[in-house]
Protein backbone atom coordinates (compact mmCIF):
# COMPACT_ATOMS: atom_id res chain seq x y z
CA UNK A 1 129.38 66.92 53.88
CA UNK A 2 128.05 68.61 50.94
CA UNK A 3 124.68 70.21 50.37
CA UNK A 4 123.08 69.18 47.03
CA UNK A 5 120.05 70.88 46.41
CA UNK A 6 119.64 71.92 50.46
CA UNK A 7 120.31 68.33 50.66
CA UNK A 8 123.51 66.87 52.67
CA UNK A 9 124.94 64.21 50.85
CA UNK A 10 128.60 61.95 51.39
CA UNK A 11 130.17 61.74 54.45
CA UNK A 12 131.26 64.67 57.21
CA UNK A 13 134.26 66.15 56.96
CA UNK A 14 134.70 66.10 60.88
CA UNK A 15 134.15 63.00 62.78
CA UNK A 16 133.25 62.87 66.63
CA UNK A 17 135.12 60.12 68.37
CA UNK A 18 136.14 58.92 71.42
CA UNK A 19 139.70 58.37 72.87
CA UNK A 20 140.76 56.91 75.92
CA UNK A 21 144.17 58.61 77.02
CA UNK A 22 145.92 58.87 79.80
CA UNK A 23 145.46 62.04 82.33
CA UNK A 24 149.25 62.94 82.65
CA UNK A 25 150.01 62.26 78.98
CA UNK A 26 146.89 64.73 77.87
CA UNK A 27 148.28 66.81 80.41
CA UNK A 28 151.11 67.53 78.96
CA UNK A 29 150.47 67.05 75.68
CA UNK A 30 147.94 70.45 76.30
CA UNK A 31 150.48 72.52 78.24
CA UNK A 32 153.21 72.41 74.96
CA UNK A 33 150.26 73.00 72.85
CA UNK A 34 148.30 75.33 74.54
CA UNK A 35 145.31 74.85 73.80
CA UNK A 36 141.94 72.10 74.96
CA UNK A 37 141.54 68.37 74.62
CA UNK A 38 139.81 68.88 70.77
CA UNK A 39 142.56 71.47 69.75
CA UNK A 40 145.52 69.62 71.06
CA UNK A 41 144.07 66.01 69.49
CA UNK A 42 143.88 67.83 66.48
CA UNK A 43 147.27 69.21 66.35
CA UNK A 44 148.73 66.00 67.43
CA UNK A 45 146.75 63.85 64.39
CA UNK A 46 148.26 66.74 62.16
CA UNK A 47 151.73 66.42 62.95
CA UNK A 48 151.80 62.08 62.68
CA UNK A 49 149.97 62.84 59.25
CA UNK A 50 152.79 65.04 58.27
CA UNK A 51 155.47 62.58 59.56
CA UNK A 52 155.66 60.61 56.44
CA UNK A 53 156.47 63.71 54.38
CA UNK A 54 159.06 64.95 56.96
CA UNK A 55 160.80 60.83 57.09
CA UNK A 56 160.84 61.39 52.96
CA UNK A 57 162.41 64.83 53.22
CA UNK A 58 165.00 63.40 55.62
CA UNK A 59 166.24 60.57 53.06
CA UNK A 60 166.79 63.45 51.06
CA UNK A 61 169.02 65.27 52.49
CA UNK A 62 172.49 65.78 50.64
CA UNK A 63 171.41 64.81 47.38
CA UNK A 64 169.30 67.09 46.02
CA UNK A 65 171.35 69.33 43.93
CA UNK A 66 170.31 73.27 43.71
CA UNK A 67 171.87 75.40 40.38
CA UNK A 68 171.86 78.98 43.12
CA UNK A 69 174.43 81.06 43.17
CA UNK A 70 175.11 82.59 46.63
CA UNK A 71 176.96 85.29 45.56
CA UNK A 72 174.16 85.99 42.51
CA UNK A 73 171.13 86.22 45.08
CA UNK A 74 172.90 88.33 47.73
CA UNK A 75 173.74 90.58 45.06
CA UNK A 76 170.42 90.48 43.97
CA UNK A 77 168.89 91.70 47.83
CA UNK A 78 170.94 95.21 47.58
């Protein structure tokens, strides 16, 4: 939401819902994130948003063509 003159105007940028999950599946899904329910909804939202980049950087693989030379850039560390 934006404030416009003091005044809030479009929509939220957060969003309170509900969502029914199950107990051993929210479980788990907080011990490998380590964190709470809001946290670990979060992160999990994040990473399916991300998915469709990851899928489009997998089709990629093997033919994207760098011009690096190897031997140029470790020569270029010392």
């Amino acid at each position: 939401m934006v404030l416009i003159t003091g005044i809030p105007y479009g929509m939220p940028l957060e969003r309170k819902i509900t969502v029914h999950v199950r107990r051993d599946l929210l479980e788990k899904a907080q011990k490998a994130a380590r964190a709470g329910v809001s946290e670990t909804v979060r992160k999990g939202l994040e990473l399916l948003a991300a998915s469709e980049a990851y899928d489009g950087l997998l089709k990629m693989r093997g033919k994207v063509k760098f011009s690096v030379d190897l031997k140029e850039l470790r020569q270029d560390r010392r």
